[in-house]
PDB file of N, CA and C in Angstrom:
ATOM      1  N   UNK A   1     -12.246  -8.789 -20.512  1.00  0.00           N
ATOM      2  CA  UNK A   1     -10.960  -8.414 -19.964  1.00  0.00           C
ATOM      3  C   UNK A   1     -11.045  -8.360 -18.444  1.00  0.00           C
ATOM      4  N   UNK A   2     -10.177  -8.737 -18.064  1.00  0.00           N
ATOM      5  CA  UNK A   2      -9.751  -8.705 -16.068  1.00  0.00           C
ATOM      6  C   UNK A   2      -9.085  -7.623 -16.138  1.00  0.00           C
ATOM      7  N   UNK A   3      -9.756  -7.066 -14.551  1.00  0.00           N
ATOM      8  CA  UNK A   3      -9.022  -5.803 -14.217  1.00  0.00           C
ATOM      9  C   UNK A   3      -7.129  -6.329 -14.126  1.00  0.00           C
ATOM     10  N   UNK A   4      -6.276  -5.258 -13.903  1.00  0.00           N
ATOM     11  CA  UNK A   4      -4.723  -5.095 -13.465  1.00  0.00           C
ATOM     12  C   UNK A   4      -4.789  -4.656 -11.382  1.00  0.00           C
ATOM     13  N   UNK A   5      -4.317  -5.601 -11.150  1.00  0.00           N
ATOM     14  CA  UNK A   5      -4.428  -5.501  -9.794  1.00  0.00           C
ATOM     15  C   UNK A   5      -2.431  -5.388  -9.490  1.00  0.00           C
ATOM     16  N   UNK A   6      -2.320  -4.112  -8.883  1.00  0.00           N
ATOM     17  CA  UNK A   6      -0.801  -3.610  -8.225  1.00  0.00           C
ATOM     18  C   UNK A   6      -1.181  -4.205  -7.202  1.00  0.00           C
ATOM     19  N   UNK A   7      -0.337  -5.076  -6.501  1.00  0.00           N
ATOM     20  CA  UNK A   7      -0.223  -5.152  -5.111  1.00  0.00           C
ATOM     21  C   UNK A   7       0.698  -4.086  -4.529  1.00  0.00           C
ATOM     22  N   UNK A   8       0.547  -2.891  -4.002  1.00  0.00           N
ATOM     23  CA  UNK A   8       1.544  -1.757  -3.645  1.00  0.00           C
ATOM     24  C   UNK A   8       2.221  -2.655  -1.996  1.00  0.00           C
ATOM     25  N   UNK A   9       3.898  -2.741  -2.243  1.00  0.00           N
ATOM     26  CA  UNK A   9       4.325  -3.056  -0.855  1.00  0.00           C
ATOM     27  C   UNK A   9       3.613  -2.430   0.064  1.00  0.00           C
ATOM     28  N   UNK A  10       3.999  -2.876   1.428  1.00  0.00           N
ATOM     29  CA  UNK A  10       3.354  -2.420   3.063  1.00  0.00           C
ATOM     30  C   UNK A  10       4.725  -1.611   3.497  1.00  0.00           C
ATOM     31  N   UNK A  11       5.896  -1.162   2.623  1.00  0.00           N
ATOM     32  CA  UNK A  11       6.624  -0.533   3.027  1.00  0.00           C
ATOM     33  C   UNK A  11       6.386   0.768   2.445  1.00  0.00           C
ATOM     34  N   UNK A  12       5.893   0.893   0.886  1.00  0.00           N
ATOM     35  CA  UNK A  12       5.410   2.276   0.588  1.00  0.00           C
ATOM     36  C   UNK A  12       3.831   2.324   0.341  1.00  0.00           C
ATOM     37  N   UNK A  13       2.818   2.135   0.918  1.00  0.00           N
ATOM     38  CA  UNK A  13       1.751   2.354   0.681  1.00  0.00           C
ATOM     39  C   UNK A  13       1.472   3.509   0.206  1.00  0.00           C
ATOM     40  N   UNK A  14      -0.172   3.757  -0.614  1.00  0.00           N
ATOM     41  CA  UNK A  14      -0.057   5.176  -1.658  1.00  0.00           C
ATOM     42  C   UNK A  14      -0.992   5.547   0.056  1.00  0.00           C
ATOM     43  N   UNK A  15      -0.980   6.709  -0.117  1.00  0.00           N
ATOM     44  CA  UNK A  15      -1.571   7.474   0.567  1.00  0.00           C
ATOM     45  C   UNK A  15      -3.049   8.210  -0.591  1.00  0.00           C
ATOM     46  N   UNK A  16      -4.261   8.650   0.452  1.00  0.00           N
ATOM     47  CA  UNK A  16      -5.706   8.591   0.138  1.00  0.00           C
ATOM     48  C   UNK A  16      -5.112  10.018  -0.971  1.00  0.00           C
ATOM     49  N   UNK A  17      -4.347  10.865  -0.482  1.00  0.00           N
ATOM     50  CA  UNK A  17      -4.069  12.230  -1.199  1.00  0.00           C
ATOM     51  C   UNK A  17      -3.567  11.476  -2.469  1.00  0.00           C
ATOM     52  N   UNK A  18      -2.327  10.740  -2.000  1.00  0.00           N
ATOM     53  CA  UNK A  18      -1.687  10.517  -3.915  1.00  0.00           C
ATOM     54  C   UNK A  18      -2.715   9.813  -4.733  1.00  0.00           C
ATOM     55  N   UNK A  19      -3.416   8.854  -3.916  1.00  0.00           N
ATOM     56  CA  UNK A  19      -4.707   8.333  -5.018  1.00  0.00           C
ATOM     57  C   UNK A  19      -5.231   9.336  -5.445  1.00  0.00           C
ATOM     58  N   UNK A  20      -6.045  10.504  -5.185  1.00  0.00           N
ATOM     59  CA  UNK A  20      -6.497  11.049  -5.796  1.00  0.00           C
ATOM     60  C   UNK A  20      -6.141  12.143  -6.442  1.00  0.00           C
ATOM     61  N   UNK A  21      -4.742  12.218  -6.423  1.00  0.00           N
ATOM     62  CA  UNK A  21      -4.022  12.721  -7.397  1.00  0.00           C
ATOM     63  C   UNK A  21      -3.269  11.996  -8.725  1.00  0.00           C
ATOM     64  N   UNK A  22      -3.237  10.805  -8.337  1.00  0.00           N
ATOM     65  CA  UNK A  22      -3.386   9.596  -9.445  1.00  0.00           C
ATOM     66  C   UNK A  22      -4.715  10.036 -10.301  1.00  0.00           C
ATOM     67  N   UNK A  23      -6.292   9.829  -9.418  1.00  0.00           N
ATOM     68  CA  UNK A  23      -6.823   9.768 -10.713  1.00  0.00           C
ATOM     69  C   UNK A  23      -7.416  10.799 -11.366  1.00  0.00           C
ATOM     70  N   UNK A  24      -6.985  12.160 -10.641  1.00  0.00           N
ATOM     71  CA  UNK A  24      -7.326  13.617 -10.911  1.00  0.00           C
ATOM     72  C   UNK A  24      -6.170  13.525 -12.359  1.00  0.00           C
ATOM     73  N   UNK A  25      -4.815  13.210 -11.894  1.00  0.00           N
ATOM     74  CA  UNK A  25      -3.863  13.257 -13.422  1.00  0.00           C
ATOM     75  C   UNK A  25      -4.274  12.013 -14.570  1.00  0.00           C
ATOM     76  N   UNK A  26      -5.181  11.025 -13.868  1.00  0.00           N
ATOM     77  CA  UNK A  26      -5.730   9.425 -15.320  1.00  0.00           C
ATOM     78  C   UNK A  26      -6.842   9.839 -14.970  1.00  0.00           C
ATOM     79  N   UNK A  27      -7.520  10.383 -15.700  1.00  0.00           N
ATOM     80  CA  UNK A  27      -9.083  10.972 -15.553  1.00  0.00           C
ATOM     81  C   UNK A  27      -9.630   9.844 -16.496  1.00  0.00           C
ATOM     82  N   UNK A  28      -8.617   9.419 -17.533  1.00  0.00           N
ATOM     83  CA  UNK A  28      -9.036   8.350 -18.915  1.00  0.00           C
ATOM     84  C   UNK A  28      -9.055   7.140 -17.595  1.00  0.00           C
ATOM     85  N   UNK A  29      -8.655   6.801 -17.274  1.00  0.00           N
ATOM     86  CA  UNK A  29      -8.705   5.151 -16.460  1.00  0.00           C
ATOM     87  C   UNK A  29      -9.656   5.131 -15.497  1.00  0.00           C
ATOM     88  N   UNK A  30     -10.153   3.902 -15.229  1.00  0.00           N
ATOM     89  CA  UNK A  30     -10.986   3.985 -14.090  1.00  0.00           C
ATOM     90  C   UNK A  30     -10.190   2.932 -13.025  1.00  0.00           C
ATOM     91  N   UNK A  31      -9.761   4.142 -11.950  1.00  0.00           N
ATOM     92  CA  UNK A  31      -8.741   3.165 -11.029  1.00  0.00           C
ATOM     93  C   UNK A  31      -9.705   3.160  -9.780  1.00  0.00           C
ATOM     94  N   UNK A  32      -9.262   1.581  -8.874  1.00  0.00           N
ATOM     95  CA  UNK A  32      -9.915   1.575  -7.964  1.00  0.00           C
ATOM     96  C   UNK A  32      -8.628   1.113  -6.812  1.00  0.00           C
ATOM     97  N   UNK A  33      -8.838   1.005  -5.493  1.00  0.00           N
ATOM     98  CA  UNK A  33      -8.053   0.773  -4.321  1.00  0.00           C
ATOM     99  C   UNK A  33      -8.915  -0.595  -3.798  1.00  0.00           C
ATOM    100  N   UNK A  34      -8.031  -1.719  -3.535  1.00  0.00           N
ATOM    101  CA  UNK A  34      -8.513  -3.086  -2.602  1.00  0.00           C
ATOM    102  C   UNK A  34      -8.659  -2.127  -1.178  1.00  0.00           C
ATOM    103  N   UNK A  35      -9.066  -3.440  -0.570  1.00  0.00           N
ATOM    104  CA  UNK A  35      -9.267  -3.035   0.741  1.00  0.00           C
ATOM    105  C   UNK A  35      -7.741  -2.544   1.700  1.00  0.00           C
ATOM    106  N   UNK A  36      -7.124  -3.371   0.983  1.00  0.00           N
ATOM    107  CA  UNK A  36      -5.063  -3.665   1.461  1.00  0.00           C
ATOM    108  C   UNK A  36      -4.240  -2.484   0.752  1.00  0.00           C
ATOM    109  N   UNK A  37      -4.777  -1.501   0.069  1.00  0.00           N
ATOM    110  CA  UNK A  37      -4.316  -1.056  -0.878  1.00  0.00           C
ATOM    111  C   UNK A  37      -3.746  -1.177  -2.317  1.00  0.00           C
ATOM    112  N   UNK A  38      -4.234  -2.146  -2.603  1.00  0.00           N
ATOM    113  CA  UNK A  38      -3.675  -2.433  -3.813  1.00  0.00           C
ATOM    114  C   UNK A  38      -4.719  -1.537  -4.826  1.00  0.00           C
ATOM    115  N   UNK A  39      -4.228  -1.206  -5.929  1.00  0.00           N
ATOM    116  CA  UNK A  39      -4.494  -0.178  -7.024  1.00  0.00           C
ATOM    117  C   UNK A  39      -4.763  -1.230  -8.239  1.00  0.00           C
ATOM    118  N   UNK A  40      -6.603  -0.936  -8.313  1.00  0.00           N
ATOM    119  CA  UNK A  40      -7.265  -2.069  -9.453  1.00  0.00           C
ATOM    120  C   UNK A  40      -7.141  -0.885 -10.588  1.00  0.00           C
ATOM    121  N   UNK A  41      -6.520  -1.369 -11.959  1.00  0.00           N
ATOM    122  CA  UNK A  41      -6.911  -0.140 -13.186  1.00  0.00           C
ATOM    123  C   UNK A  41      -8.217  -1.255 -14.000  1.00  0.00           C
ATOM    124  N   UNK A  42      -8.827  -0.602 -14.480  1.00  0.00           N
ATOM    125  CA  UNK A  42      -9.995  -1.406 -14.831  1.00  0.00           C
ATOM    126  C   UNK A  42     -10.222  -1.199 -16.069  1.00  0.00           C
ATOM    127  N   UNK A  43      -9.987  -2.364 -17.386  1.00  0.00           N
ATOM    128  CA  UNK A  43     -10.022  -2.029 -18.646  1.00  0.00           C
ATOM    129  C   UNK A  43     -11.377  -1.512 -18.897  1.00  0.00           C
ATOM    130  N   UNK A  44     -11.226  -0.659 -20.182  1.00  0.00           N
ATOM    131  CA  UNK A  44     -12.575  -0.146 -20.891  1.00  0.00           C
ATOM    132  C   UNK A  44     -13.704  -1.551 -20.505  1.00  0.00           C
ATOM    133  N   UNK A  45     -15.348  -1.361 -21.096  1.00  0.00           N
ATOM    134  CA  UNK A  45     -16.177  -1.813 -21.209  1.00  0.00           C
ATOM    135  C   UNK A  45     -15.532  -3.067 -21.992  1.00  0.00           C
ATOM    136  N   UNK A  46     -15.931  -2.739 -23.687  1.00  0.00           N
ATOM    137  CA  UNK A  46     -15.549  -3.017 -24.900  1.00  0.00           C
ATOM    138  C   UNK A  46     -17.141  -3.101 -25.116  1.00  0.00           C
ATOM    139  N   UNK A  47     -17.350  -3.322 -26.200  1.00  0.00           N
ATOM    140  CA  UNK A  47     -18.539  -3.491 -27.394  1.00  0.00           C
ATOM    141  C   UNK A  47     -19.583  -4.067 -27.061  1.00  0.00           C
ATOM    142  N   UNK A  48     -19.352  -5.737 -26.412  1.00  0.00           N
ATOM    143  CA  UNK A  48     -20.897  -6.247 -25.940  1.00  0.00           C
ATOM    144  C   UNK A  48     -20.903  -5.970 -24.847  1.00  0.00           C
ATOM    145  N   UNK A  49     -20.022  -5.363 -23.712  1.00  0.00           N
ATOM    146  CA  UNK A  49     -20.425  -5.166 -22.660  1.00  0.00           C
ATOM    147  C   UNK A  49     -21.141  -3.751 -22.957  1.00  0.00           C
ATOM    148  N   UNK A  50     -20.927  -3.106 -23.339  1.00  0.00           N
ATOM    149  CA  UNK A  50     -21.420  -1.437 -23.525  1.00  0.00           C
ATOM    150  C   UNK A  50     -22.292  -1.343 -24.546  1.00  0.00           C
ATOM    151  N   UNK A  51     -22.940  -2.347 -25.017  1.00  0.00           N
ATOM    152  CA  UNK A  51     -24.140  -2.604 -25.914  1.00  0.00           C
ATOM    153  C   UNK A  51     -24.967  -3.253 -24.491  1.00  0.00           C
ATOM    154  N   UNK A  52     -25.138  -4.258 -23.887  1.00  0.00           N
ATOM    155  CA  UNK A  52     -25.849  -4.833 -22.831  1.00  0.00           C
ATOM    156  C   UNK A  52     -26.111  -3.429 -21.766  1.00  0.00           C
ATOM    157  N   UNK A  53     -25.014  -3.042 -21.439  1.00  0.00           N
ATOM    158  CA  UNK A  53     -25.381  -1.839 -20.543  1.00  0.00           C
ATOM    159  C   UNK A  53     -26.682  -0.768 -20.849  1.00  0.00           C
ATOM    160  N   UNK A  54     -25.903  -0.333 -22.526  1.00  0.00           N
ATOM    161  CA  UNK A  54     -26.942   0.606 -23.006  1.00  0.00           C
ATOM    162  C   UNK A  54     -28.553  -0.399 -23.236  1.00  0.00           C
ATOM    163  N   UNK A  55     -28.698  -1.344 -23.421  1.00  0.00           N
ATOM    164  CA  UNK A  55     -29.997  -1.993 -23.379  1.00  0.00           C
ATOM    165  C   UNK A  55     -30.630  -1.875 -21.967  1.00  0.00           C
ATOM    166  N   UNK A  56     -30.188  -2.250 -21.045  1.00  0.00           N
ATOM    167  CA  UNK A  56     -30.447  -1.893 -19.449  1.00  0.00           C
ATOM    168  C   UNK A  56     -30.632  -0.531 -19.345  1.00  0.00           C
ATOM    169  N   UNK A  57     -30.191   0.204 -19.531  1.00  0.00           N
ATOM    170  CA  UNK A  57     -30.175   1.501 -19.232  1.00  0.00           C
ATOM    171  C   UNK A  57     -31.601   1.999 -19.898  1.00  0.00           C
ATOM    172  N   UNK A  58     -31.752   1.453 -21.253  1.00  0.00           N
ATOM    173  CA  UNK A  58     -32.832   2.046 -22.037  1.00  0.00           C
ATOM    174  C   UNK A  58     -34.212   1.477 -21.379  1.00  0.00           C
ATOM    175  N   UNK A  59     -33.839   0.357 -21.012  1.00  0.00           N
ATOM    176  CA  UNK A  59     -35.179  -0.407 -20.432  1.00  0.00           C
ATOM    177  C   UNK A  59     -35.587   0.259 -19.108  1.00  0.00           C
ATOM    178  N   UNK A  60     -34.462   0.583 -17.915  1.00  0.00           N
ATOM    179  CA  UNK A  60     -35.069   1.203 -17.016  1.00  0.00           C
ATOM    180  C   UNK A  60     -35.585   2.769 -17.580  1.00  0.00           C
ATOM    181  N   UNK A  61     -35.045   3.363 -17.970  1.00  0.00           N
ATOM    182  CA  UNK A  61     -35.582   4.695 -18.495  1.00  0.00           C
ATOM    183  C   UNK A  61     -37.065   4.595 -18.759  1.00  0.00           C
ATOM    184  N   UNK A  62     -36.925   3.741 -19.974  1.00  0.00           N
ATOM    185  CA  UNK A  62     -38.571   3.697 -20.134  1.00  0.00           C
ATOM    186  C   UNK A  62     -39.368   3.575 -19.103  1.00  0.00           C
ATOM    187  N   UNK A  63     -38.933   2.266 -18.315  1.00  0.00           N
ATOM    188  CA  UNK A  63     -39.927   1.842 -16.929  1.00  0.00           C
ATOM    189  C   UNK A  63     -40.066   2.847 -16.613  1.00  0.00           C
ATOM    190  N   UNK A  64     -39.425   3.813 -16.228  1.00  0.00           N
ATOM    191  CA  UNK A  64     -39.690   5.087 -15.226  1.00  0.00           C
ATOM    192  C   UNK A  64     -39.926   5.992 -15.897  1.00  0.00           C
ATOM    193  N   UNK A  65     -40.061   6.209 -16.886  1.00  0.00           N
ATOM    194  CA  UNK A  65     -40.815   7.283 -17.992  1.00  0.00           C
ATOM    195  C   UNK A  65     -42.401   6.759 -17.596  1.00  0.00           C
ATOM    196  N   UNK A  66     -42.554   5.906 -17.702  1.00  0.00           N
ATOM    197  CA  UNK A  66     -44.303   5.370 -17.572  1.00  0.00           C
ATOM    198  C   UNK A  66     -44.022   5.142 -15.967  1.00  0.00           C
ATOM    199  N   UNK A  67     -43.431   4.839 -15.133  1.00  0.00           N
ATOM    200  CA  UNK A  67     -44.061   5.227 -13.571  1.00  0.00           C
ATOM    201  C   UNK A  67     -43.729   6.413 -13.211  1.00  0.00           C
ATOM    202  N   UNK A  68     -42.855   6.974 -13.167  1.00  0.00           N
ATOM    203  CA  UNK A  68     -42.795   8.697 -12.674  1.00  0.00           C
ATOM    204  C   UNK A  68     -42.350   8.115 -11.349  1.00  0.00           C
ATOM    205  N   UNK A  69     -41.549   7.147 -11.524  1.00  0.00           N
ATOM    206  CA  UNK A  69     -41.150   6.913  -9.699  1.00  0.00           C
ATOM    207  C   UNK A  69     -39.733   7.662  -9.164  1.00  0.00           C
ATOM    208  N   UNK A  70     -39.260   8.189 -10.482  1.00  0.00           N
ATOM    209  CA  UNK A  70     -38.054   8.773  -9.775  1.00  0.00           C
ATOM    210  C   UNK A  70     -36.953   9.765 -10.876  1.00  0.00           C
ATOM    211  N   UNK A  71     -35.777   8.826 -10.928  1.00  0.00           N
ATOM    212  CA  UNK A  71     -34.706   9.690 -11.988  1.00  0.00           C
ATOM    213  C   UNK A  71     -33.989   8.465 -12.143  1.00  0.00           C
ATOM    214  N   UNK A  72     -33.092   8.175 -13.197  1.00  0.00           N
ATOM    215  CA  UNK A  72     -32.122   7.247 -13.111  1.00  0.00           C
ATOM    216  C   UNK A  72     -31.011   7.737 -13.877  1.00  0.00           C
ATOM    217  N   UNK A  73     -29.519   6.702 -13.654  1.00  0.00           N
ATOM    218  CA  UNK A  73     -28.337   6.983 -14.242  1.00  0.00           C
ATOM    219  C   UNK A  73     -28.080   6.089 -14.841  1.00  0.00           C
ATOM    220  N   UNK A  74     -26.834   6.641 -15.352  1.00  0.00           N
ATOM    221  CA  UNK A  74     -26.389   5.288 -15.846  1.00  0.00           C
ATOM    222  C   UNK A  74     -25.367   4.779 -15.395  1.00  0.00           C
TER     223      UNK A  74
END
């Protein structure tokens, strides 16, 4: 899936406050801002993407379970 890209006019641009009152009230969405302001909503993972992730994730864990080089996220 492709993100939803708003192009917000240059006559009402959102302001940095209403964004983050946008995503304080869509805590479920993961919204992002272009450089121009435009407002990216970004569909879920889905299934093989969030199966590949969790494989990555498991693989660095381990690595760094046997080096002790640090902490990781996901």
């Amino acid at each position: 899936m492709n993100p939803l890209i708003l192009n917000n006019p240059q006559s009402t641009p959102i302001t940095n406050e209403q964004f983050y009152q946008l995503c304080a009230a869509k805590r479920d969405l993961k919204l992002e801002r272009t450089a121009k302001g435009g407002l990216i909503i970004m569909p879920p993972t889905g299934g093989e993407t969030s199966k590949r992730n969790s494989d990555i994730n498991f693989e660095l864990n381990l690595w760094n379970r046997q080096t002790k080089l640090g902490i990781t996220f996901d």
